[in-house]
N, C-alpha and C. Protein backbone atom coordinates (compact mmCIF):
# COMPACT_ATOMS: atom_id res chain seq x y z
N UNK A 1 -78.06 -51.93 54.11
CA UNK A 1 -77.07 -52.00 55.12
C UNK A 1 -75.95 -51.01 54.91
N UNK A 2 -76.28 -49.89 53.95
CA UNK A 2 -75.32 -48.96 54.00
C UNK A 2 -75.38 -48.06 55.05
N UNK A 3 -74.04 -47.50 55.46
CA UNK A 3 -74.30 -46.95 56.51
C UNK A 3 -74.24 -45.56 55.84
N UNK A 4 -74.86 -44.26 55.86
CA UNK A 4 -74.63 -43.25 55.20
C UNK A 4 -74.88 -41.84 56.00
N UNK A 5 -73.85 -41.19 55.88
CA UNK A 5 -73.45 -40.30 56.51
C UNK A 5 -73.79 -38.70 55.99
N UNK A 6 -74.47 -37.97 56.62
CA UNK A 6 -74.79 -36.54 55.92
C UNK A 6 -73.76 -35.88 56.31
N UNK A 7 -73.08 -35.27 55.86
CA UNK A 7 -72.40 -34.54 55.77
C UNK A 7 -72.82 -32.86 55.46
N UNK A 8 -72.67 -32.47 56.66
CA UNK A 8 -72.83 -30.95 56.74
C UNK A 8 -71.70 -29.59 56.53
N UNK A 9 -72.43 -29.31 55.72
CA UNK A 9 -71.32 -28.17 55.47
C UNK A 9 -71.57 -26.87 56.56
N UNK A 10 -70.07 -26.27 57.41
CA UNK A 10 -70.94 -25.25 57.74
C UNK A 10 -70.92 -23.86 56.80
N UNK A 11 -71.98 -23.22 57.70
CA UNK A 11 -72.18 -21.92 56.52
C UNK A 11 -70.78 -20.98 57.19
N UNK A 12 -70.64 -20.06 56.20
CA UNK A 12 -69.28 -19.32 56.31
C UNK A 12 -69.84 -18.24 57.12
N UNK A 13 -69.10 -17.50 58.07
CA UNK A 13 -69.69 -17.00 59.13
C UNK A 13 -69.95 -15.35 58.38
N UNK A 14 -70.45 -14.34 58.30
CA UNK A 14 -70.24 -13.06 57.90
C UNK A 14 -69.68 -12.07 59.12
N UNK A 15 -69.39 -12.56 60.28
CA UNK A 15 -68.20 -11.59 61.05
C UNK A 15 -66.96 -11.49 60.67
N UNK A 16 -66.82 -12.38 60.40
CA UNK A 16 -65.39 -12.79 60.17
C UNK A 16 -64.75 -12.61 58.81
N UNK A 17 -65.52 -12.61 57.65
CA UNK A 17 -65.10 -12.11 56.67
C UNK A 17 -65.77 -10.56 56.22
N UNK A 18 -64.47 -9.93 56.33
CA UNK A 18 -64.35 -8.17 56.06
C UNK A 18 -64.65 -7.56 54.88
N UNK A 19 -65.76 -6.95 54.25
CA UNK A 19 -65.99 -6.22 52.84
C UNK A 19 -65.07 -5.46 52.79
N UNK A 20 -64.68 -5.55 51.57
CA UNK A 20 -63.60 -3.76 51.06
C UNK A 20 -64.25 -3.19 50.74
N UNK A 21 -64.26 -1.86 51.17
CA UNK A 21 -64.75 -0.76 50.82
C UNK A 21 -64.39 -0.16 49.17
N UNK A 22 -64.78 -0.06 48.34
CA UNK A 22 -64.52 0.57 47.19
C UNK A 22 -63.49 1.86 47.39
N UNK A 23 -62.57 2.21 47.08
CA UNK A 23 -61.72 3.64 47.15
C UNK A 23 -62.84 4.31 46.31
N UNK A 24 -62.43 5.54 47.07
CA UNK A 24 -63.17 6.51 46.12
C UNK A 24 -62.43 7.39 45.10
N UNK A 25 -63.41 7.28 44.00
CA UNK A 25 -63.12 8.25 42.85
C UNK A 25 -62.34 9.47 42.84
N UNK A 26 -61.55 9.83 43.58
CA UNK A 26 -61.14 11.28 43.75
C UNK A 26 -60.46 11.78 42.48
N UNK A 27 -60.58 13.24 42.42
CA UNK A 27 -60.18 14.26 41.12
C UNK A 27 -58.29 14.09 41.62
N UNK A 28 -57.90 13.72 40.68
CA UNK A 28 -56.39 13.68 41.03
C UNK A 28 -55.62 15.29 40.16
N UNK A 29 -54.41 15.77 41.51
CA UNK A 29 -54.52 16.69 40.72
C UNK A 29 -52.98 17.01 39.30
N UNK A 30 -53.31 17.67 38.72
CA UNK A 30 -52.10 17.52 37.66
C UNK A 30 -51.02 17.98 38.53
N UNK A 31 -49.56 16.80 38.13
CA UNK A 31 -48.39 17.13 38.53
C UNK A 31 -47.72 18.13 37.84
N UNK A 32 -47.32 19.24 38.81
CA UNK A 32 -46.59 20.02 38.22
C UNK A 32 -44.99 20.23 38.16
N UNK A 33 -45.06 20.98 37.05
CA UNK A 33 -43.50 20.94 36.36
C UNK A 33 -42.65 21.29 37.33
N UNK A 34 -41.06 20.88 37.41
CA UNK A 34 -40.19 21.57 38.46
C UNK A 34 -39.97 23.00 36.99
N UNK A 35 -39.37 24.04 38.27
CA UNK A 35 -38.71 24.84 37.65
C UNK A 35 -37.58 24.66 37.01
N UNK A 36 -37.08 23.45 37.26
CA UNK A 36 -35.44 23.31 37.12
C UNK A 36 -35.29 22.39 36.05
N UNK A 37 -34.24 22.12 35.49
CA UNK A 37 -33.79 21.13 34.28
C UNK A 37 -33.74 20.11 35.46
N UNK A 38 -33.34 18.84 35.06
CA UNK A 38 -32.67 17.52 35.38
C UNK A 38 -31.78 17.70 35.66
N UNK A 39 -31.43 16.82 37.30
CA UNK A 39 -30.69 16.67 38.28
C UNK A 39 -28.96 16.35 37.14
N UNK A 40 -29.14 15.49 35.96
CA UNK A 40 -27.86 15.08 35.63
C UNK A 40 -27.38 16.33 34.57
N UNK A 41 -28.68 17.41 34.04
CA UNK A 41 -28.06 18.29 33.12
C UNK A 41 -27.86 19.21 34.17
N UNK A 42 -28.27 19.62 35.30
CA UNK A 42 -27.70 20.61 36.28
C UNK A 42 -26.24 20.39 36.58
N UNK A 43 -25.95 18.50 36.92
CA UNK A 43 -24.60 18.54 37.39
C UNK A 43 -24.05 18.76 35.91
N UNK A 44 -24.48 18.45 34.80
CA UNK A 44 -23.46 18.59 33.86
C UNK A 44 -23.07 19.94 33.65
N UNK A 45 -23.67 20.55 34.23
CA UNK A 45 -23.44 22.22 33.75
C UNK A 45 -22.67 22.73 35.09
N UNK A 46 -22.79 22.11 35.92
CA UNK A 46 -22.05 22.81 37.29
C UNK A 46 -20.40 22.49 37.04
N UNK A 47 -20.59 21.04 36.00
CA UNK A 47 -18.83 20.72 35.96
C UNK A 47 -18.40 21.54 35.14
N UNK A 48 -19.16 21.45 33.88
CA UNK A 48 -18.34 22.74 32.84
C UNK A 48 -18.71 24.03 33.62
N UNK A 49 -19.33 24.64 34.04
CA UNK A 49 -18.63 26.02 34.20
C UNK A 49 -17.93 26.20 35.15
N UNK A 50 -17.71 25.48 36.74
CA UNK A 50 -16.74 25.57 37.02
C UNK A 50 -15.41 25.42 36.78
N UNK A 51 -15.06 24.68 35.26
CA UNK A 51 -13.82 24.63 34.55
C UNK A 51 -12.44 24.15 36.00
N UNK A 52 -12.77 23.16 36.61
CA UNK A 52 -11.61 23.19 37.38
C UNK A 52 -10.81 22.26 37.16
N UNK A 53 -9.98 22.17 36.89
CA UNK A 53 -8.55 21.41 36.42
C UNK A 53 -8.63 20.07 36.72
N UNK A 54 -8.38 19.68 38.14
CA UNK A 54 -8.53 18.36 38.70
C UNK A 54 -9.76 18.09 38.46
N UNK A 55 -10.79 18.30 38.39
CA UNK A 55 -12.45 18.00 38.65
C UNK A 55 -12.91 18.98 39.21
N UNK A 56 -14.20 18.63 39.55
CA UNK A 56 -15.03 19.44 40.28
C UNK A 56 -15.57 18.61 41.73
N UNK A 57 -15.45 18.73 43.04
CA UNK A 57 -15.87 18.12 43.81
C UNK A 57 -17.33 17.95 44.35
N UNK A 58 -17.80 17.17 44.98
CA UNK A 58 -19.13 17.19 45.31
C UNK A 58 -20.10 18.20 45.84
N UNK A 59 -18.80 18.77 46.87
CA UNK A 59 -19.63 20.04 47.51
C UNK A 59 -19.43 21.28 46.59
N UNK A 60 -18.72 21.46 45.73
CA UNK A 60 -18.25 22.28 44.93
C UNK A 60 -19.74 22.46 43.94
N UNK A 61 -20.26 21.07 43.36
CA UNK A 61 -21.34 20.80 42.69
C UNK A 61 -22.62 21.54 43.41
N UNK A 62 -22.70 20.61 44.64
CA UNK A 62 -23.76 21.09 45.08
C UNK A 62 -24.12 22.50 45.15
N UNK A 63 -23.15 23.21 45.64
CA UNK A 63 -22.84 24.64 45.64
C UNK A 63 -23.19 25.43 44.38
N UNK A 64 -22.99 25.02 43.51
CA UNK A 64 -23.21 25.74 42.14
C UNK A 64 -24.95 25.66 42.13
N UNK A 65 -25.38 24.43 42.26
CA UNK A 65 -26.78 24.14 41.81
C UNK A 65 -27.38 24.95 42.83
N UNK A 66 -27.11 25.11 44.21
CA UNK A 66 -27.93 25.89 45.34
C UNK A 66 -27.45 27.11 45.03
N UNK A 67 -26.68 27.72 44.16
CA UNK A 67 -26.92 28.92 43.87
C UNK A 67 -27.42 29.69 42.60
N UNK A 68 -27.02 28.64 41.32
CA UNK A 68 -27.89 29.32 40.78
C UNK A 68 -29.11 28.64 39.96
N UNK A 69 -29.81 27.43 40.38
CA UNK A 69 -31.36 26.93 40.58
C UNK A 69 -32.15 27.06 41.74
N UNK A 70 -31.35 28.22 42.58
CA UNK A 70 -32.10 28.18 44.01
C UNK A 70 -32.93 26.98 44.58
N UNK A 71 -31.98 25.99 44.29
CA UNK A 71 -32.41 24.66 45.41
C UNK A 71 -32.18 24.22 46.08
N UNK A 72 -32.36 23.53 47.38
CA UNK A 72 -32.27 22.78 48.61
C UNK A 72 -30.67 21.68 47.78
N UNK A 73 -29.47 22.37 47.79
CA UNK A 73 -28.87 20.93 47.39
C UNK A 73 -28.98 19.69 48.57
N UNK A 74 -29.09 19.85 49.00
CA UNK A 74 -28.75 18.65 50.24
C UNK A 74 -30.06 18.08 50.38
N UNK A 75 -31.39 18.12 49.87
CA UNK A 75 -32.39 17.36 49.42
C UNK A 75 -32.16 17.29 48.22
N UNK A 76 -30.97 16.80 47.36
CA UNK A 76 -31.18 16.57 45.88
C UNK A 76 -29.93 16.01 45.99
N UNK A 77 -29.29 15.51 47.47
CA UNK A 77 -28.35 14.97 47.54
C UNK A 77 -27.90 13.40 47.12
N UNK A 78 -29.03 13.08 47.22
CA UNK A 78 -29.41 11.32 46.55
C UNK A 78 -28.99 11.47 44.79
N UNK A 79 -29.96 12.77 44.53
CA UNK A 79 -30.10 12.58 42.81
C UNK A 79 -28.48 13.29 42.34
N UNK A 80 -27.80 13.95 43.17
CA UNK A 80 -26.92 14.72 42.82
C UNK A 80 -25.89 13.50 42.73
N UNK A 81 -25.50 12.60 43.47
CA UNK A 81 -24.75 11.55 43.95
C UNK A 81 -25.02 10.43 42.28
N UNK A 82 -26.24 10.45 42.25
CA UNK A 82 -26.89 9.38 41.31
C UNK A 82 -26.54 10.17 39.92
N UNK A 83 -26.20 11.51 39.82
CA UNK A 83 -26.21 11.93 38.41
C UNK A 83 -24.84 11.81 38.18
N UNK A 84 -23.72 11.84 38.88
CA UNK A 84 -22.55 11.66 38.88
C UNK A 84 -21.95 10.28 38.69
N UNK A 85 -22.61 9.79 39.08
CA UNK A 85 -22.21 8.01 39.13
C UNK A 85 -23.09 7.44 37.64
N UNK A 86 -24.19 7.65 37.42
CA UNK A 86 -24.69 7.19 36.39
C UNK A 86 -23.64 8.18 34.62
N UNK A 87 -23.57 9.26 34.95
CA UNK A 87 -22.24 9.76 34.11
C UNK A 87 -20.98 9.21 34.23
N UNK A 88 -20.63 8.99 35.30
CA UNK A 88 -19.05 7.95 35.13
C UNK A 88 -19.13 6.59 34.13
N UNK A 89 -20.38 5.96 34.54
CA UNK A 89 -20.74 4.91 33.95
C UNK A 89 -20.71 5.07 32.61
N UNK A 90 -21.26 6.27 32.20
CA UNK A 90 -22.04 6.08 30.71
C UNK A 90 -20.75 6.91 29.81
N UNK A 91 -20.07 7.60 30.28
CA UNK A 91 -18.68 8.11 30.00
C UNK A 91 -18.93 9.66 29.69
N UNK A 92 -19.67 10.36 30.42
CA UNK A 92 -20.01 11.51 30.28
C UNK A 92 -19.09 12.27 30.74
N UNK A 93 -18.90 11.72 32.26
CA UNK A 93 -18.11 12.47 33.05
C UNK A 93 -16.94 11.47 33.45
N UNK A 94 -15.84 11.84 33.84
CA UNK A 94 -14.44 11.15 34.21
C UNK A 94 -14.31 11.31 35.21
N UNK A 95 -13.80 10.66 35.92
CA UNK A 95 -13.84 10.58 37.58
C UNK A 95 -12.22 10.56 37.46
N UNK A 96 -11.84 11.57 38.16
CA UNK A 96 -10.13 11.84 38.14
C UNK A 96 -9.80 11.24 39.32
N UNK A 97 -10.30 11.04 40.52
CA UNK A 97 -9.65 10.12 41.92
C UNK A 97 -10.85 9.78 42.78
N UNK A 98 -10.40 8.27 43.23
CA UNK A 98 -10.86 7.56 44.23
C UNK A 98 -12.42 6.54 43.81
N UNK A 99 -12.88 6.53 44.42
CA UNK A 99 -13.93 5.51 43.80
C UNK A 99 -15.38 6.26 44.58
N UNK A 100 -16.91 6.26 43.86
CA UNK A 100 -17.48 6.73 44.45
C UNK A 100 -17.96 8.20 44.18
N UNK A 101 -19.03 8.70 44.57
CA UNK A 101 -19.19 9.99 44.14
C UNK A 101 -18.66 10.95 44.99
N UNK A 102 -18.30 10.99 46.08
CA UNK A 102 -17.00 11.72 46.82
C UNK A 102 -15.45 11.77 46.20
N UNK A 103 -15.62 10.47 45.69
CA UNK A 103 -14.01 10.26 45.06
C UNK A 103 -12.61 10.24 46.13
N UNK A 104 -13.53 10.22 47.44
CA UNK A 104 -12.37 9.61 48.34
C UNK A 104 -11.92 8.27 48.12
């Protein structure tokens, strides 16, 4: 008098679940070197040789590095900003006015 129930499982459909494709093996190629030192030893060298009394300002910086690493400063404007601020921090460089890597 049991009453007993089959219970069917259904099968899992194969439309609906998507294979990944394996990526392929590709030859990766070697990264190459910049020509240039590091964004924070460039600014460190743009402050000392411009030797300027109050500081050296941002565009003043940039200016030095786009002329003599012949680079895009204003695409290195992130790292230029970031090398200045991570030197205030670490006490490399002194920030004579305002807050910020503008120093307004």
């Amino acid at each position: 008098m049991a009453d007993t129930a089959a219970v069917v499982q259904p099968e899992p459909s194969t439309s609906t679940a998507k294979a990944k494709k394996p990526k392929a093996a590709g030859v990766k190629k070697p990264r190459t070197k910049p020509s240039h030192p590091p964004t924070s030893k460039m600014v460190a060298a743009a402050i000392k040789e411009l030797k300027e009394k109050k500081g050296s300002s941002l565009a003043a910086v940039k200016k030095y590095i786009a002329a003599n690493y012949k680079l895009d400063a204003e695409k290195l404007n992130f790292h230029i900003k970031k090398a200045l601020k991570d030197g205030v921090v670490a006490g490399t460089f002194v920030q004579t006015k305002g807050v910020g890597a503008s120093g307004s």
